[in-house]
N, C-alpha and C. Protein backbone atom coordinates (compact mmCIF):
# COMPACT_ATOMS: atom_id res chain seq x y z
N UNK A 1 178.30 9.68 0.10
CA UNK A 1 177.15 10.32 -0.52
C UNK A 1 177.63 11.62 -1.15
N UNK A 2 177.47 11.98 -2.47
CA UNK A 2 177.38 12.99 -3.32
C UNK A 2 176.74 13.19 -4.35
N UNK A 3 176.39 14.95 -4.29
CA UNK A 3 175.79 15.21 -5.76
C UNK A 3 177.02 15.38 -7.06
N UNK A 4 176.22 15.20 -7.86
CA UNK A 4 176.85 15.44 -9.11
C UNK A 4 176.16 16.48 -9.78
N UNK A 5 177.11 17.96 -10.77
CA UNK A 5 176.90 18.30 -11.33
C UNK A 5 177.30 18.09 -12.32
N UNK A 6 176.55 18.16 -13.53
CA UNK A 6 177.57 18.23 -14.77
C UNK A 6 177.20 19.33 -15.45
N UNK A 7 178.12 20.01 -16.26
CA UNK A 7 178.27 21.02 -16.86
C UNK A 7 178.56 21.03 -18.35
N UNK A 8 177.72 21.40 -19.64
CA UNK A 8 178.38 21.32 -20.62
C UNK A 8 179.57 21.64 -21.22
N UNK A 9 180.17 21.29 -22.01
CA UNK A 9 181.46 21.64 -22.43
C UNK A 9 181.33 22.72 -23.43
N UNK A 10 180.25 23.36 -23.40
CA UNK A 10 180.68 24.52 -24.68
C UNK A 10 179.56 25.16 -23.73
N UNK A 11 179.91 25.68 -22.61
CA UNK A 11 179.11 27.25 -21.81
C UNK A 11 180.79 27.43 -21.52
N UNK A 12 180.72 28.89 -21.54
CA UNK A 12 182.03 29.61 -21.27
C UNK A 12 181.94 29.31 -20.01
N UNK A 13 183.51 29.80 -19.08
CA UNK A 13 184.04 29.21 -17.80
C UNK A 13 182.61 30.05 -16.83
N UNK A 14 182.52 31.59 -17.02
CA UNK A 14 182.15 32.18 -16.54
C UNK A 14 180.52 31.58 -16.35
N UNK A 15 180.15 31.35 -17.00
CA UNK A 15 178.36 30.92 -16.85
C UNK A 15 178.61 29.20 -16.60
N UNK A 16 179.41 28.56 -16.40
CA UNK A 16 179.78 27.32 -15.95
C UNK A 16 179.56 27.88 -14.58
N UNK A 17 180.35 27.98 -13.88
CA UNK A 17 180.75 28.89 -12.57
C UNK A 17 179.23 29.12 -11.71
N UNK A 18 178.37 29.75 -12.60
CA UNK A 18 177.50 30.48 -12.44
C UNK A 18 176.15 29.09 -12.10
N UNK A 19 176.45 28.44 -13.29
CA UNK A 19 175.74 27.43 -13.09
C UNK A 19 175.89 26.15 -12.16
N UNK A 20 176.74 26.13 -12.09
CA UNK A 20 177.22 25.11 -10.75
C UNK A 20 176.52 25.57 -9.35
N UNK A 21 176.95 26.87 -9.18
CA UNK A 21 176.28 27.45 -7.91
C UNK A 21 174.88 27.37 -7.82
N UNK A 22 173.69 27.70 -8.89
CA UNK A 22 172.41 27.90 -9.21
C UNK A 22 172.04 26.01 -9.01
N UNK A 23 173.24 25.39 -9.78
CA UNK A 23 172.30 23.82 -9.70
C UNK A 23 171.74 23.60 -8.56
N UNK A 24 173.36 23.65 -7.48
CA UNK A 24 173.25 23.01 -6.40
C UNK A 24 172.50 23.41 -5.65
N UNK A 25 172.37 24.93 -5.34
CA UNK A 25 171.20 25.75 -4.74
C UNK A 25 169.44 25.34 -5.06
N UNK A 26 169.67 24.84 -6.47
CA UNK A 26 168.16 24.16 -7.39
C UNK A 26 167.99 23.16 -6.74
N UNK A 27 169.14 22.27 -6.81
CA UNK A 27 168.49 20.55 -5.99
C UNK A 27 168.37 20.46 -4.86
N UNK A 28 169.11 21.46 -3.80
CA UNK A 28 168.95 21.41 -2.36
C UNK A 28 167.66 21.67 -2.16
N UNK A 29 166.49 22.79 -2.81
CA UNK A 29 165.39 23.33 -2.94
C UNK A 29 164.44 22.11 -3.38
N UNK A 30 164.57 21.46 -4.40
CA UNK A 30 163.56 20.37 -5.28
C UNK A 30 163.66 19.30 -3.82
N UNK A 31 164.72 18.90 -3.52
CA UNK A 31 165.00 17.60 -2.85
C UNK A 31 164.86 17.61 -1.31
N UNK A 32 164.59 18.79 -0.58
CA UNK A 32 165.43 19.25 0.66
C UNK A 32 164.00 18.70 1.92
N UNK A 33 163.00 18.29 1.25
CA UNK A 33 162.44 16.84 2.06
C UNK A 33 162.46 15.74 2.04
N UNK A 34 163.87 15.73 1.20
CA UNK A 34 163.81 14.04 1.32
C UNK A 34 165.20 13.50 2.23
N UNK A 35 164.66 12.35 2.44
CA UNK A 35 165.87 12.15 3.77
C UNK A 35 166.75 11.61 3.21
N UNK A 36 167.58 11.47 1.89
CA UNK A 36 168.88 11.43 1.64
C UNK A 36 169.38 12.90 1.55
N UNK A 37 168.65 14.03 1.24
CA UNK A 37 169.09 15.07 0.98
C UNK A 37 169.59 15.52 2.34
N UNK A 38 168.91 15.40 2.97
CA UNK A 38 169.13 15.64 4.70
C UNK A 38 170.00 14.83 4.80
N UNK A 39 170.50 13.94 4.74
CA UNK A 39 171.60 13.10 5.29
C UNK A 39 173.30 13.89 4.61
N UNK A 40 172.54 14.10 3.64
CA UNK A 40 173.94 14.55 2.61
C UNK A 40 174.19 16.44 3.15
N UNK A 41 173.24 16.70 3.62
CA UNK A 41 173.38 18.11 3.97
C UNK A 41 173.71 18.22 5.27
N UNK A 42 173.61 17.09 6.10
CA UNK A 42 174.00 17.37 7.50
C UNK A 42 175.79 16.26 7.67
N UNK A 43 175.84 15.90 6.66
CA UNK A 43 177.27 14.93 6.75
C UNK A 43 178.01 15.54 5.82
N UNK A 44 177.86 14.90 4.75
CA UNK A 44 179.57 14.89 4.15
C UNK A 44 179.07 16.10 2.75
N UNK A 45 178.21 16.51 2.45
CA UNK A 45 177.94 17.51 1.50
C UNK A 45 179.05 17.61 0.52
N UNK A 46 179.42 15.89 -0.09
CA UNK A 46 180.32 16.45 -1.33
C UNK A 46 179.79 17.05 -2.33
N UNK A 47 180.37 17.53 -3.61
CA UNK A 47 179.94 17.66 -4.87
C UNK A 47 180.73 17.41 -5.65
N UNK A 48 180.46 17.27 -7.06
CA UNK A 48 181.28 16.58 -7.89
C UNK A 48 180.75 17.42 -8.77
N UNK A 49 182.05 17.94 -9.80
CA UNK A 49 181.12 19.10 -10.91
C UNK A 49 182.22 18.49 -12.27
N UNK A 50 181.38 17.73 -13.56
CA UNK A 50 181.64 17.57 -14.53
C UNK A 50 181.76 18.43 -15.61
N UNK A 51 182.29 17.85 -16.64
CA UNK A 51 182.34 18.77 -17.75
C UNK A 51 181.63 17.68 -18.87
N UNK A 52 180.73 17.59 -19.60
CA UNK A 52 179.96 16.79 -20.37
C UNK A 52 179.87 17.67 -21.72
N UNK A 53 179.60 16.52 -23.00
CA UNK A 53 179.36 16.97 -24.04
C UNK A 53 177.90 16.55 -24.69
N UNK A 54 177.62 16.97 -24.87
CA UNK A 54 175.81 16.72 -25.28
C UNK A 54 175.62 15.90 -25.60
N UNK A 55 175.90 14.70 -25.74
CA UNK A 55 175.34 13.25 -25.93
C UNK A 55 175.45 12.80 -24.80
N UNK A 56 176.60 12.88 -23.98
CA UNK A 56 176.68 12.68 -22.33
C UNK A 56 175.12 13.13 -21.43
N UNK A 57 175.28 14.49 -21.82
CA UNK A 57 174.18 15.58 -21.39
C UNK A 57 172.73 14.97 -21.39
N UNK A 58 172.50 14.74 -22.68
CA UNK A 58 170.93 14.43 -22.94
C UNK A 58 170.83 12.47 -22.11
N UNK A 59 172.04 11.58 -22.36
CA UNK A 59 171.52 10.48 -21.69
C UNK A 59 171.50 10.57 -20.44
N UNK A 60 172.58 11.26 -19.46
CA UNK A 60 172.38 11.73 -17.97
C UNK A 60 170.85 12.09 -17.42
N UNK A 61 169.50 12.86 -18.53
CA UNK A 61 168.43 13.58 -18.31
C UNK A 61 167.74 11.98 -17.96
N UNK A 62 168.19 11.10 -18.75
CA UNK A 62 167.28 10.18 -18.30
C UNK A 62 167.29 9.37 -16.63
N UNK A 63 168.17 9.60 -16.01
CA UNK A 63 168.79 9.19 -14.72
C UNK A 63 167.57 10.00 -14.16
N UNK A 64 167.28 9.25 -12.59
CA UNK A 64 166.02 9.59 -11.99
C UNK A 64 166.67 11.26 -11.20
N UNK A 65 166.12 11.53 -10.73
CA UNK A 65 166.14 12.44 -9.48
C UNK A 65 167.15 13.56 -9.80
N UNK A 66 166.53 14.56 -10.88
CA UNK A 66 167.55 15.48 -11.50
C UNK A 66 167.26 16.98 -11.37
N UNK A 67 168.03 18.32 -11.62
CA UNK A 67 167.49 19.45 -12.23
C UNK A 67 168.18 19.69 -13.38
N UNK A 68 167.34 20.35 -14.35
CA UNK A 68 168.52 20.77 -15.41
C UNK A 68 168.20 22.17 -14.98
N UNK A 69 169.25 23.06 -15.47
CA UNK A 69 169.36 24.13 -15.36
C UNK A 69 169.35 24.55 -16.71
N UNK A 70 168.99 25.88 -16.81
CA UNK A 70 169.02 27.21 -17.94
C UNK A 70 169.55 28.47 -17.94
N UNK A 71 170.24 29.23 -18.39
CA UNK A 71 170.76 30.47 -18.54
C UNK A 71 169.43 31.42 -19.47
N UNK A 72 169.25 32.05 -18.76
CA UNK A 72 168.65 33.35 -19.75
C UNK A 72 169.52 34.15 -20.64
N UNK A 73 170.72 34.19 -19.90
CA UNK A 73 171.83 35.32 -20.82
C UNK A 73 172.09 34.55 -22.23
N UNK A 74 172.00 32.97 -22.25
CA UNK A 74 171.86 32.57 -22.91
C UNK A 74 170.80 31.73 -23.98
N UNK A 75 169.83 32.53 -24.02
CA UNK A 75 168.31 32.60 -24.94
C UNK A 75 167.52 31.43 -24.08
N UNK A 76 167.95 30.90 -23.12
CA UNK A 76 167.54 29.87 -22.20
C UNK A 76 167.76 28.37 -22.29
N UNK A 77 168.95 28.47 -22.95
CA UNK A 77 170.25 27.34 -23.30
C UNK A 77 170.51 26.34 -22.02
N UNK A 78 170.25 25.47 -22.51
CA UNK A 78 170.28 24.28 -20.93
C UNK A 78 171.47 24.34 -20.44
N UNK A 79 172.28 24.06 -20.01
CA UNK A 79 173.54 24.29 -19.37
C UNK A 79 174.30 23.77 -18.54
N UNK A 80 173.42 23.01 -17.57
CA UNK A 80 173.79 22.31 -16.21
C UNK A 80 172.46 21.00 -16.04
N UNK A 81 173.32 20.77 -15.35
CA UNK A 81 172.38 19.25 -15.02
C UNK A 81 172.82 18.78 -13.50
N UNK A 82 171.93 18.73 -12.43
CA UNK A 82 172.40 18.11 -11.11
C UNK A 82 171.37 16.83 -10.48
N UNK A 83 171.98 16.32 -9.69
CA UNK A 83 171.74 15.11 -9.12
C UNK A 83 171.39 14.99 -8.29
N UNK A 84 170.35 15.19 -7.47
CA UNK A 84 169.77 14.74 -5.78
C UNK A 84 170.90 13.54 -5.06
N UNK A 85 171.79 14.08 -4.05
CA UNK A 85 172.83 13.14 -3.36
C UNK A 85 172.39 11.57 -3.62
N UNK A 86 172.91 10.39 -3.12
CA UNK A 86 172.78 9.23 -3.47
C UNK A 86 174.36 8.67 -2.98
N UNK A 87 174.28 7.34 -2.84
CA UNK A 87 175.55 6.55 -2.57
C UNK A 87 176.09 5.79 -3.76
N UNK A 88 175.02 5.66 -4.36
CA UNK A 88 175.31 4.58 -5.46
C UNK A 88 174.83 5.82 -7.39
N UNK A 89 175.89 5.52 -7.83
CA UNK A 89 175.82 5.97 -9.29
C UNK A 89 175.68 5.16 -10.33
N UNK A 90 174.66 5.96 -11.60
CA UNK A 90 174.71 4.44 -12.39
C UNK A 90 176.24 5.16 -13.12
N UNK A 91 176.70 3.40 -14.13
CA UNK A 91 178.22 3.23 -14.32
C UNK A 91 178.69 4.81 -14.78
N UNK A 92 177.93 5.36 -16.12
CA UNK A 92 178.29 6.87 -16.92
C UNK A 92 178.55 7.70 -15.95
N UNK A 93 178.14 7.96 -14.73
CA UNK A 93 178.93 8.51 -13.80
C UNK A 93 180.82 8.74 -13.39
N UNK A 94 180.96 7.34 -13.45
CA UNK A 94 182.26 7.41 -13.09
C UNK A 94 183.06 7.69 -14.33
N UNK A 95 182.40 7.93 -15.35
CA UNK A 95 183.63 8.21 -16.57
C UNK A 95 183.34 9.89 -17.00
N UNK A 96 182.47 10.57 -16.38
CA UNK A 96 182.38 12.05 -16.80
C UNK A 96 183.83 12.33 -16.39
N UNK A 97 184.62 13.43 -17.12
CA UNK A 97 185.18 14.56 -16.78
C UNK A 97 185.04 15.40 -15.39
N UNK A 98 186.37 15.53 -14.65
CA UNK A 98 185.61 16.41 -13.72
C UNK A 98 186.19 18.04 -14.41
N UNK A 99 185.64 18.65 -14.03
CA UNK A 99 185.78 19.85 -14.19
C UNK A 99 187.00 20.39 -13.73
N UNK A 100 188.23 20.86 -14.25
CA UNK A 100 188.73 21.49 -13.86
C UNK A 100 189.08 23.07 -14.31
């Protein structure tokens, strides 16, 4: 069981960074009565943090059980996108970028 973040490919490293931390903190909050979230928060609490390019970005929004995130520093520029834990991913999952 893991979340996924993904991160666009054109936010600088620094508000990447920034946003990764804010997602995950976002979905633990949206999700944190539901009992996969609890399962994933009391076991294996992976994460997975992508790097996506906006066509990636916008079809990921359609996947169920999400937050997107926003930057204010950046006029309120979407930025991040995370995933409520789960075992199973649909396929576009396994071909994001991970972030390095």
């Amino acid at each position: 069981m893991k979340m996924y973040i993904l991160i666009k490919d054109d936010v600088s490293e620094g508000f990447a960074i920034l946003a990764a931390a804010h997602a995950s903190l976002a979905t633990y909050l949206k999700f944190k009565e539901d009992a996969d979230m609890q399962t994933w928060v009391s076991s294996t609490f992976y994460k997975v943090v992508c790097k996506v390019n906006d066509k990636e970005f916008q079809k990921a929004k359609t996947f169920e059980d999400h937050v997107v995130l926003t930057e204010s520093a950046l006029d309120d520029q979407e930025v991040a996108i995370a995933f409520k834990p789960r075992e199973e991913w649909p396929k576009p999952f396994s071909y994001y970028k991970l972030y390095k």
